[in-house]
Protein backbone atom coordinates (compact mmCIF):
# COMPACT_ATOMS: atom_id res chain seq x y z
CA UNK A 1 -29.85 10.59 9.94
CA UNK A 2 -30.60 9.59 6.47
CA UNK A 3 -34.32 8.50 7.41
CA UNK A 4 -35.40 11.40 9.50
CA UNK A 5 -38.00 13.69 8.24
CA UNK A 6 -36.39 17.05 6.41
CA UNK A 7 -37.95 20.40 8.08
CA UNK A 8 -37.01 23.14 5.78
CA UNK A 9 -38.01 26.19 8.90
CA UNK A 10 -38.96 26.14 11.97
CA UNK A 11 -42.49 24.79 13.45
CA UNK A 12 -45.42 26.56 12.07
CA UNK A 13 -47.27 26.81 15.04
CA UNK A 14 -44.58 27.56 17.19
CA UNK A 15 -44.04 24.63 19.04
CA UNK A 16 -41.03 22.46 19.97
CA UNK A 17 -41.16 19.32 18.31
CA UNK A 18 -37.19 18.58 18.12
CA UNK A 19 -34.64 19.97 20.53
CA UNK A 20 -30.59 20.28 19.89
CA UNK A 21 -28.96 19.75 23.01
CA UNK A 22 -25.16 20.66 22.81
CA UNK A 23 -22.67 19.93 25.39
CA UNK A 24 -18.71 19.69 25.56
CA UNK A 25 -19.30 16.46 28.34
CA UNK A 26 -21.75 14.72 27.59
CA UNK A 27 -22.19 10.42 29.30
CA UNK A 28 -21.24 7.90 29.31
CA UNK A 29 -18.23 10.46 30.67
CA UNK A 30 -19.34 10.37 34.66
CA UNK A 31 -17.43 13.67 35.56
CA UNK A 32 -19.80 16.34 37.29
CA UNK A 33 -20.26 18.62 33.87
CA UNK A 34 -21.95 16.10 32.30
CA UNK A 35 -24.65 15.85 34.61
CA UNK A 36 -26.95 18.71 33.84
CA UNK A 37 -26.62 18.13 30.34
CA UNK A 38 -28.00 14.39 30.91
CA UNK A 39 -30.65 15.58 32.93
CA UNK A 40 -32.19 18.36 31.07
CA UNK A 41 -32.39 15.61 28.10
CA UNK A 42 -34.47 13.35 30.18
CA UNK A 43 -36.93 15.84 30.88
CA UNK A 44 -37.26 17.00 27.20
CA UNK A 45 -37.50 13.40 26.08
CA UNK A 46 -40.02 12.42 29.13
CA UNK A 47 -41.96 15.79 27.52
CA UNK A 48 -42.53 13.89 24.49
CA UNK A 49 -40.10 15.93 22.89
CA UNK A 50 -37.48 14.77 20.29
CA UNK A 51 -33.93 15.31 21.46
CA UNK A 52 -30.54 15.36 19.56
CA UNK A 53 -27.30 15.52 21.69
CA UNK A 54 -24.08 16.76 20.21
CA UNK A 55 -21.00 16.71 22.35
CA UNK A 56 -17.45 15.60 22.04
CA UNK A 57 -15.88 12.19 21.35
CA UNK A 58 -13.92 13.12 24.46
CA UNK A 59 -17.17 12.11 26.81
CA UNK A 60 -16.37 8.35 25.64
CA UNK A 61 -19.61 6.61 23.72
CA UNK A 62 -22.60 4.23 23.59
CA UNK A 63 -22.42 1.08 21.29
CA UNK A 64 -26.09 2.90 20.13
CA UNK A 65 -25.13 6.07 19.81
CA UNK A 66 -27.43 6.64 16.51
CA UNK A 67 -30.08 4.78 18.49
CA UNK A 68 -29.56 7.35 21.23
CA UNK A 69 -29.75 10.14 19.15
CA UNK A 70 -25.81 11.33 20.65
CA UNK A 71 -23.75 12.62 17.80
CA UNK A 72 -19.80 12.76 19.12
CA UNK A 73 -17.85 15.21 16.74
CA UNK A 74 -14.07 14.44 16.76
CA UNK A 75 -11.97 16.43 18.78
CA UNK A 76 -8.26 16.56 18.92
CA UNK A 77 -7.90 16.29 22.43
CA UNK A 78 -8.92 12.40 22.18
CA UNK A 79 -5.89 12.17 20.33
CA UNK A 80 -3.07 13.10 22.10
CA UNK A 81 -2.54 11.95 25.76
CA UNK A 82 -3.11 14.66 27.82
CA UNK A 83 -4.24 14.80 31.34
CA UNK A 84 -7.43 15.81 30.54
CA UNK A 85 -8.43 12.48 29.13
CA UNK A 86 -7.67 10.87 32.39
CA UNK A 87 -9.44 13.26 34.56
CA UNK A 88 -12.69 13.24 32.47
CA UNK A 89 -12.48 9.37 31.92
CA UNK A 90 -11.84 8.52 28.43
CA UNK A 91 -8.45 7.03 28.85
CA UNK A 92 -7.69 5.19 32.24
CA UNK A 93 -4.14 5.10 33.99
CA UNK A 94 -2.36 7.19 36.53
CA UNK A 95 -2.26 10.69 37.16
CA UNK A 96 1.23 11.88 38.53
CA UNK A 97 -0.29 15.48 39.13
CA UNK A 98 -2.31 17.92 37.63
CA UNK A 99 -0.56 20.14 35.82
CA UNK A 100 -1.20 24.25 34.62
CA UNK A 101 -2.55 23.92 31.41
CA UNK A 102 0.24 24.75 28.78
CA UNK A 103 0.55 28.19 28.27
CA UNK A 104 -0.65 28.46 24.81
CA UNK A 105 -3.95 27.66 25.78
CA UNK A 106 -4.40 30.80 27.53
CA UNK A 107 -3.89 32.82 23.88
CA UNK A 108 -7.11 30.78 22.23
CA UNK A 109 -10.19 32.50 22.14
CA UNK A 110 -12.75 31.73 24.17
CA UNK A 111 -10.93 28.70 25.18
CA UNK A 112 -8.98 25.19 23.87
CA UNK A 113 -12.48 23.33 22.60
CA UNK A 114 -12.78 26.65 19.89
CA UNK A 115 -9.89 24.82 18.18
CA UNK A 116 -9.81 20.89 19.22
CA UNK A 117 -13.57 20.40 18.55
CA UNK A 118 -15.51 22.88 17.30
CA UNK A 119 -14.72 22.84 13.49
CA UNK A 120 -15.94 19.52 13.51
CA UNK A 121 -18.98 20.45 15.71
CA UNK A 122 -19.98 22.98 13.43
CA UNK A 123 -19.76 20.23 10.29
CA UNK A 124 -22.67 18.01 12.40
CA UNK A 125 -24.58 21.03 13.40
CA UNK A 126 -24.79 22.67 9.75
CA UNK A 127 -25.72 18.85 8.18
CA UNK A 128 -28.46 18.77 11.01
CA UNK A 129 -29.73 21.99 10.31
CA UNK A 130 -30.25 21.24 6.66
CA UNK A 131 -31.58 17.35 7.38
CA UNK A 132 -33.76 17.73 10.35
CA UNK A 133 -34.09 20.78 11.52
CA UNK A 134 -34.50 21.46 14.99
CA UNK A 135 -36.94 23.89 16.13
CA UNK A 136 -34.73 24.73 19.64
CA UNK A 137 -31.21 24.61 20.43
CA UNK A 138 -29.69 24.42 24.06
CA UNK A 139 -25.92 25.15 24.01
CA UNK A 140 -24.61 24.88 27.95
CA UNK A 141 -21.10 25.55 28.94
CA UNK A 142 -18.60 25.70 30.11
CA UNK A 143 -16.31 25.40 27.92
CA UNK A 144 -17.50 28.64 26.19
CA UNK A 145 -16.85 27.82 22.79
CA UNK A 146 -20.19 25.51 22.91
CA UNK A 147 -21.99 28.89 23.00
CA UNK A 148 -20.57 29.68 19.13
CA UNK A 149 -22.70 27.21 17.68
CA UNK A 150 -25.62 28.78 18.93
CA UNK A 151 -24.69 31.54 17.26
CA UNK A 152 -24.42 29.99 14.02
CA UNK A 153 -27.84 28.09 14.40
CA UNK A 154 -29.12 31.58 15.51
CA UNK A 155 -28.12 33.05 11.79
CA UNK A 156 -30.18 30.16 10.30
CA UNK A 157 -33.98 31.39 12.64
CA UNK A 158 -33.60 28.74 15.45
CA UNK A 159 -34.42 29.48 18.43
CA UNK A 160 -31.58 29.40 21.03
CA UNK A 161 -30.76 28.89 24.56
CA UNK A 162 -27.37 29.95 26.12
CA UNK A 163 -27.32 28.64 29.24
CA UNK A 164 -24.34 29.23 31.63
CA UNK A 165 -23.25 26.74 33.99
CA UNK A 166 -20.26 28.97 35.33
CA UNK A 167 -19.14 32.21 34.36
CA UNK A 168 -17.69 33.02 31.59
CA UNK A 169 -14.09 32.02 32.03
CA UNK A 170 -13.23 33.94 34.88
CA UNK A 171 -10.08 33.01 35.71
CA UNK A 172 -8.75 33.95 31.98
CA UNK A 173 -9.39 37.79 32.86
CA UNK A 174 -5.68 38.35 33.74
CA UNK A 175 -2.23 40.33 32.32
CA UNK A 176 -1.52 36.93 30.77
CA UNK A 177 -3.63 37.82 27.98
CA UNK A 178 -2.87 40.65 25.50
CA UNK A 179 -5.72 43.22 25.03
CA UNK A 180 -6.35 42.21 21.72
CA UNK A 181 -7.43 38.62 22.90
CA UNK A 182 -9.23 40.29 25.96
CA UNK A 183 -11.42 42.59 23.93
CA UNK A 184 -11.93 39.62 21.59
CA UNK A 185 -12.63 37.91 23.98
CA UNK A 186 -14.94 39.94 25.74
CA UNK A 187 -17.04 40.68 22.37
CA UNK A 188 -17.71 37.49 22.09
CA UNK A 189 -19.13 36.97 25.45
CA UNK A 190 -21.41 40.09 24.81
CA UNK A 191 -22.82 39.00 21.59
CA UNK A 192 -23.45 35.28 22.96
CA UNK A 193 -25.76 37.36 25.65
CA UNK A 194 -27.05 39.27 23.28
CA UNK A 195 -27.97 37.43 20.66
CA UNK A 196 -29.72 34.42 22.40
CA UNK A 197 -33.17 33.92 22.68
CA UNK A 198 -33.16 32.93 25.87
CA UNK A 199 -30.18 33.24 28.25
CA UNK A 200 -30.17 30.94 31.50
CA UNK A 201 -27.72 30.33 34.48
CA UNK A 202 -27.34 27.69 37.49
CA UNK A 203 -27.81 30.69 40.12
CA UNK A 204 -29.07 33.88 40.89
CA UNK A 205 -25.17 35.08 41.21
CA UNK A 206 -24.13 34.08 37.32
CA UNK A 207 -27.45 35.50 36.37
CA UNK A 208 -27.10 38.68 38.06
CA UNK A 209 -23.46 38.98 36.40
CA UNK A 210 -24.93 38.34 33.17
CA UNK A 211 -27.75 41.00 33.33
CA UNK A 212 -25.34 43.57 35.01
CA UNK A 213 -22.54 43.54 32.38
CA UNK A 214 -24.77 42.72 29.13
CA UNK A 215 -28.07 44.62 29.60
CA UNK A 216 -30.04 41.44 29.40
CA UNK A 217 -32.69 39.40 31.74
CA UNK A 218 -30.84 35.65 32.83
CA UNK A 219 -33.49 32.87 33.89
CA UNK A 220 -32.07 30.92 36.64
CA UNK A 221 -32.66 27.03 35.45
CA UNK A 222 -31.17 25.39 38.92
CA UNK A 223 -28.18 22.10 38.57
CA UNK A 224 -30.23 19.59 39.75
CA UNK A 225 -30.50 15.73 40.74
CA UNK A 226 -32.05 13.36 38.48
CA UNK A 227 -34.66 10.83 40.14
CA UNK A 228 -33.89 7.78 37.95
CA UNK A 229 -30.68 8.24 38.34
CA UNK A 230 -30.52 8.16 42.05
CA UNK A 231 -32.90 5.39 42.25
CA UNK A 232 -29.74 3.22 40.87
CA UNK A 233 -27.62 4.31 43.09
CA UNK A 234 -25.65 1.27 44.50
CA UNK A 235 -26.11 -0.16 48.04
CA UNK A 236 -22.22 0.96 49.52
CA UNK A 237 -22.90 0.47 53.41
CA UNK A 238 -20.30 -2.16 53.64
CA UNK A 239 -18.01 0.19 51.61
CA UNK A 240 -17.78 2.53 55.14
CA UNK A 241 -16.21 1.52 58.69
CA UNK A 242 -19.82 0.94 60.60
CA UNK A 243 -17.30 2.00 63.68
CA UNK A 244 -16.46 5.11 62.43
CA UNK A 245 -18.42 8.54 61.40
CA UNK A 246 -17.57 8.13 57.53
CA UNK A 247 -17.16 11.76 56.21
CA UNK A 248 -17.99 11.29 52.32
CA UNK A 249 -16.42 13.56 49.46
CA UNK A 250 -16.88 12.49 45.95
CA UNK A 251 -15.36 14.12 42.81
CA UNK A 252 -12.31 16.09 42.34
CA UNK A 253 -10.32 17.66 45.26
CA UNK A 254 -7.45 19.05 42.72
CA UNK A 255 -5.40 19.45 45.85
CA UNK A 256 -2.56 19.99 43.21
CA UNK A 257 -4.39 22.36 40.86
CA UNK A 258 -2.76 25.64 40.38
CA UNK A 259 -5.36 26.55 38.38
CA UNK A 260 -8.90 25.10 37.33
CA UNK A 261 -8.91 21.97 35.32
CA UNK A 262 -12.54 20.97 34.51
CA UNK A 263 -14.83 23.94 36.21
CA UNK A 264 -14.80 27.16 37.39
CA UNK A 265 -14.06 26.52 40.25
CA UNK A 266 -11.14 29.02 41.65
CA UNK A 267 -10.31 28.61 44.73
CA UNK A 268 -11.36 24.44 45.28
CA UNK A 269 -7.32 23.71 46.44
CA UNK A 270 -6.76 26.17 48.20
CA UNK A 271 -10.48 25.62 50.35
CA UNK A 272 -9.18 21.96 50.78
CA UNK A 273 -5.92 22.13 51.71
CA UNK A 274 -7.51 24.68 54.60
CA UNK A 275 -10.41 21.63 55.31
CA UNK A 276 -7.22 19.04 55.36
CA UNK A 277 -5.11 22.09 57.83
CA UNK A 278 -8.05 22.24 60.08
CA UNK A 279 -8.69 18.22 59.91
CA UNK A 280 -5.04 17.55 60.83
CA UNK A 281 -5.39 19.97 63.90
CA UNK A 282 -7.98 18.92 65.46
CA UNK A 283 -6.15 15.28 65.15
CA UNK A 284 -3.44 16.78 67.09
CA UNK A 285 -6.06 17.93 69.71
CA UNK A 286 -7.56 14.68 69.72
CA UNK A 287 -5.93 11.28 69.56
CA UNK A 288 -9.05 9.41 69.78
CA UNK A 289 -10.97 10.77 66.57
CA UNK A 290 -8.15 8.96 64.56
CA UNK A 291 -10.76 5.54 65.72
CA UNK A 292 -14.02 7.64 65.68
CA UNK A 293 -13.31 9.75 62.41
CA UNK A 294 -12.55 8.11 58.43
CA UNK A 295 -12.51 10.68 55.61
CA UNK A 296 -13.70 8.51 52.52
CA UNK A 297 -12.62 10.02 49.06
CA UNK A 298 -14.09 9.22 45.78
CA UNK A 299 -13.25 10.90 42.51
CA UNK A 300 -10.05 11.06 40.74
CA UNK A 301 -7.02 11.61 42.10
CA UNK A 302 -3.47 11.64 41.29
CA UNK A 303 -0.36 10.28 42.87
CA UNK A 304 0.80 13.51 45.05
CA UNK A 305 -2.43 13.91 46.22
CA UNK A 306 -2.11 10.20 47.31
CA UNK A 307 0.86 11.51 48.85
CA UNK A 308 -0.19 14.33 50.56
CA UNK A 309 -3.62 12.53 52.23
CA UNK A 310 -1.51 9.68 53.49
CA UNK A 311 1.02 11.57 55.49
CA UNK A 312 1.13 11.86 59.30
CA UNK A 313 -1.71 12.10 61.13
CA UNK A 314 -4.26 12.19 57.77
CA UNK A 315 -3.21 9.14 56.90
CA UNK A 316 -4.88 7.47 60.04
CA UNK A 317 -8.27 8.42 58.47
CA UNK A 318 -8.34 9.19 55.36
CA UNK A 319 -9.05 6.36 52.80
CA UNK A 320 -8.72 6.97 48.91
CA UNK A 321 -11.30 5.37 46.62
CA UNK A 322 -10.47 7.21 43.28
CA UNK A 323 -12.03 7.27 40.55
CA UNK A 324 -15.75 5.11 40.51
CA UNK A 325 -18.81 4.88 38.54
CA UNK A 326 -21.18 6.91 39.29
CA UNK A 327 -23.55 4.78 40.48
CA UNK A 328 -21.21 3.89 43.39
CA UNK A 329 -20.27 7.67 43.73
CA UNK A 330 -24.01 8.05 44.53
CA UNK A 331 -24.34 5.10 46.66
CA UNK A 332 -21.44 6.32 49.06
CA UNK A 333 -24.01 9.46 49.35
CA UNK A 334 -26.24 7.65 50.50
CA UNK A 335 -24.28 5.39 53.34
CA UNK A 336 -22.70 8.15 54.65
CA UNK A 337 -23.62 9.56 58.17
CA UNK A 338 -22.27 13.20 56.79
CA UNK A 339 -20.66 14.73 53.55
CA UNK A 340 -17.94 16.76 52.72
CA UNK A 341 -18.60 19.80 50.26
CA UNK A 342 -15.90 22.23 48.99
CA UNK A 343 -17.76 24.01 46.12
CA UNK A 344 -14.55 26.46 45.59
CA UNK A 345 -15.96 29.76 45.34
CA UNK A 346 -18.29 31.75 45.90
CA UNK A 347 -20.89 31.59 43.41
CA UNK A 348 -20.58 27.94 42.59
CA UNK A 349 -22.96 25.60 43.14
CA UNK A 350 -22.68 22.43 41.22
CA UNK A 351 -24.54 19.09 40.70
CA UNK A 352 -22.80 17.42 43.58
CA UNK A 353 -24.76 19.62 46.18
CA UNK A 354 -28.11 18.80 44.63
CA UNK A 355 -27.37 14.69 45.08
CA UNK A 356 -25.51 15.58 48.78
CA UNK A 357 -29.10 17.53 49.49
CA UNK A 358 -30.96 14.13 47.94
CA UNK A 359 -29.16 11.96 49.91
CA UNK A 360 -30.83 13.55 53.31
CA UNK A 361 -27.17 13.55 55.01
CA UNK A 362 -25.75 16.54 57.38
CA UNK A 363 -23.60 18.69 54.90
CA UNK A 364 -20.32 19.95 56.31
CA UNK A 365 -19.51 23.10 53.93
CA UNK A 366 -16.19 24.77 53.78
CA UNK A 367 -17.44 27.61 52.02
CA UNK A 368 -18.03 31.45 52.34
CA UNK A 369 -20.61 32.50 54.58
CA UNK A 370 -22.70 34.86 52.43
CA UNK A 371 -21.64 31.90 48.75
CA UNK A 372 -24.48 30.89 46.76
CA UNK A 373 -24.01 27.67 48.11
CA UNK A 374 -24.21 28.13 51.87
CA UNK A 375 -27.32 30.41 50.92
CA UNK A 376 -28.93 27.51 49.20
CA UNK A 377 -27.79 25.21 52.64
CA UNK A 378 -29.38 27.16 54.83
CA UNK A 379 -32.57 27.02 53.07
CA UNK A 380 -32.13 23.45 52.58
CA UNK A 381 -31.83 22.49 56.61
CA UNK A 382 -28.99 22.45 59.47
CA UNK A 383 -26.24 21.96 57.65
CA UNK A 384 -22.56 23.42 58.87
CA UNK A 385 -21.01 26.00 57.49
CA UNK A 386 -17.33 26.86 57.75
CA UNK A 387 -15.13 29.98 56.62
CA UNK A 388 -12.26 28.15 54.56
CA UNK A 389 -9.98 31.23 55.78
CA UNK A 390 -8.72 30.03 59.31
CA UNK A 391 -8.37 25.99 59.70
CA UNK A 392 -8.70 27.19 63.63
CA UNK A 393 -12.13 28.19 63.01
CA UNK A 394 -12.92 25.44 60.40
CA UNK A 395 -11.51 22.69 63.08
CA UNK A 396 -13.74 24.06 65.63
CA UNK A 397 -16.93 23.83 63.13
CA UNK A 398 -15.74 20.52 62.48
CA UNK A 399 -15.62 19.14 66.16
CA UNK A 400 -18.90 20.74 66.81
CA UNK A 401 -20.35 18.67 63.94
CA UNK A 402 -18.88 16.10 64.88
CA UNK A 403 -20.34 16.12 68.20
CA UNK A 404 -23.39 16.84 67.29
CA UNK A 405 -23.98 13.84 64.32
CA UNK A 406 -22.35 10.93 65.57
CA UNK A 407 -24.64 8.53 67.01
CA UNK A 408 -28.63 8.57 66.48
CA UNK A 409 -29.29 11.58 65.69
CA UNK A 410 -30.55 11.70 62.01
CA UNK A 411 -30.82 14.67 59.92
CA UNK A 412 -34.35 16.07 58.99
CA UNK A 413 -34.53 18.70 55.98
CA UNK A 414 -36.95 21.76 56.98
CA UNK A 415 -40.14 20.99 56.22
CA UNK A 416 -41.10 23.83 53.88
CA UNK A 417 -37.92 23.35 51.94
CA UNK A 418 -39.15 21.86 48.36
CA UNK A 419 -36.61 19.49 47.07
CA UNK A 420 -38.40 18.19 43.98
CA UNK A 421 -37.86 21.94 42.46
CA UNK A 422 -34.10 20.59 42.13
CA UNK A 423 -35.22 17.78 40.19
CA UNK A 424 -34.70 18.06 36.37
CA UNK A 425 -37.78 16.64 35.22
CA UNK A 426 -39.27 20.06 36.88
CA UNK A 427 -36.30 22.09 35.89
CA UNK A 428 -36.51 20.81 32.69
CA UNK A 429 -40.39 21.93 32.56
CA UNK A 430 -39.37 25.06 33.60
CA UNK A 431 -37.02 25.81 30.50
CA UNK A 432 -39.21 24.79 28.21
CA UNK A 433 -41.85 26.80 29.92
CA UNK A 434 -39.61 29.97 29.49
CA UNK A 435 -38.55 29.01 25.50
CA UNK A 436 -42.15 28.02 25.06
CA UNK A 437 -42.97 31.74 26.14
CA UNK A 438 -40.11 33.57 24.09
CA UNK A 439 -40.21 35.68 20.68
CA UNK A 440 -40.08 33.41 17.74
CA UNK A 441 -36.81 33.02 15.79
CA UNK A 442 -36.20 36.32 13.34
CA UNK A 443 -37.04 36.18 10.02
């Protein structure tokens, strides 16, 4: 950045003339973390507002990346073939199955990226600080370990944003961990809250968490959908059986995930192997939805999930895409006569709901009744809800949706439900709104 004006403190006036957006995922890497990230930049650069991106060289790259303003720190975990290169894109190839992450991982603290990526983060963010200076920066996880270099640019006056797209590592709260980590562990997470400018999180649920345990106010700043992005979207209708109701999933299933690979996202395998219980019931009840029903999957999978969807009576209609770009991903959206949405706990509610809510399609939900997610459906329109903890009752939804969709009958959001708030050209607005608002850095 040898050309770019050098800023030796923050604006004088306050404003925000040059944002630092950091990100673990970041694109060309399609896989659904990287979305918010990529839309929150295109709303601070359609602001008129300068934006750096640092992420990892594990989210792939641009043949303009200096163009683009994207600065990819090296990161260990592009160098050795692990299955996390293959689930978030960078190297292509078969997956056998997903395995438990190796049991080291579990004693680094706040998580792997602290030690694979974020020295050399840390090099890129102190050279920007001293050559261009931004006057904001946005650190969103997860992987936690994004939030330390807010803390760092926090010691140096700038203005920071921690913004949470899960919780903080929830699933690492167990007796695998020795107390030492867990208090560790659990100091950092306090002084990330409490040290930010601003703190933010996808849902009222995270924030609420936040403020409870730490003592401080969390914005909710909403995943979204991104316009533009949409608008590209691919035309897939002859990618679906016009003689079938084609059920759409995209992204991961992780049938075979013991435990959470890319989000935090608990209980996702165990939810779908309840949807995939329930499916191959009500197959058994009824021959004739083998010819009425296909179950179209796109998103990566590997081999024993293969397995596992093409047995018995699934394997009449169920048809594997894997993985696609996400243009196409968005496209089969937007075919579809209904979508498939198994968010995996309770207080998730990712990006893939806000493009299944732009696509106008009836959303079948296997999901907790009172989740952040069937909340956010019911406001949305009449969508169908289902209890992942009896397939009986989750069959039963299923037929009655079923029923109800196939033929005509198109789906109608409510009328006073206001989609465009989702979009991240507004929730992008909104953020800066909030920064905009909050105390200057300290001096």
């Amino acid at each position: 950045m040898s050309g770019t004006r050098r800023q030796e403190g923050p604006a004088a006036d306050g404003a925000i003339h040059h944002i630092l957006l950091v990100a673990y995922l970041f694109p060309p890497c399609s896989a659904v973390p990287a979305h918010r990230p990529a839309g929150l930049r295109r709303a601070f650069d359609s602001a008129g507002i300068r934006t750096t991106v640092l992420t990892s060289e594990i989210s792939g790259s641009y043949e303009n990346d200096p163009a683009r303003r994207i600065i990819r720190a090296g990161d260990l975990r592009a160098h050795f073939q692990t299955q996390y290169q293959t689930l978030v894109g960078y190297r292509e190839g078969p997956l056998e199955a997903r395995a438990k992450p190796r049991w080291w991982t579990r004693y680094i603290v706040p998580d792997p990226a602290a030690v694979s990526w974020f020295p050399q983060a840390l090099v890129h963010l102190l050279r920007l600080i001293r050559s261009d200076r931004p006057d904001v920066i946005v650190t969103t996880s997860g992987p936690e370990s994004t939030h330390l270099l807010g803390l760092v640019a926090r010691a140096f006056g700038v203005r920071w944003v921690a913004d949470y797209r899960d919780p903080w590592q929830p699933w690492r709260r167990d007796n695998e961990r020795s107390t030492v980590l867990g208090v560790v562990d659990g100091a950092l997470e306090r002084h990330v809250a409490r040290r930010a400018s601003i703190v933010t999180a996808v849902n009222e649920p995270v924030a609420s968490d936040i403020t409870r345990r730490h003592g401080v106010r969390a914005f909710t700043i909403s995943n979204g959908f991104d316009r533009s992005v949409l608008a590209g979207a691919s035309d897939e209708r002859t990618s679906l059986d016009p003689g079938r109701f084609s059920l759409v999933h995209t992204g991961l299933l992780a049938i075979d995930a013991e435990d959470p690979v890319l989000s935090a996202a608990p209980n996702r395998s165990r939810d779908v192997r309840a949807f995939l219980g329930a499916l191959t019931l009500l197959l058994v009840q009824d021959a004739q939805l083998a010819t009425q029903l296909e179950l179209v999957l796109a998103g990566s999978i590997s081999d024993r999930e293969r397995e596992t969807l093409a047995r018995g009576d699934l394997g009449k209609v169920v048809r594997v895409l894997g993985s696609l770009p996400h243009t196409r991903s968005l496209g089969l959206q937007q075919a579809s006569d209904g979508l498939l949405l198994i968010p995996g706990g309770a207080g998730a509610t990712s990006a893939k709901i806000f493009e299944y809510l732009a696509a106008q399609k009836p959303i079948f939900a296997v999901t907790e009744h009172d989740s952040a997610a069937a909340e956010l459906l019911r406001e949305a329109g009449d969508h169908t809800i289902a209890d992942p903890g009896d397939p009986e009752q989750i069959a039963a939804a299923l037929q009655s949706y079923l029923e109800r969709w196939t033929g005509e009958r198109s789906y109608e959001p409510r009328p006073d439900f206001d989609l465009s708030a989702y979009d991240y050209e507004n929730l992008g607005q909104k953020l800066l709104r909030l920064v905009t608002a909050a105390p200057g850095p300290e001096s």
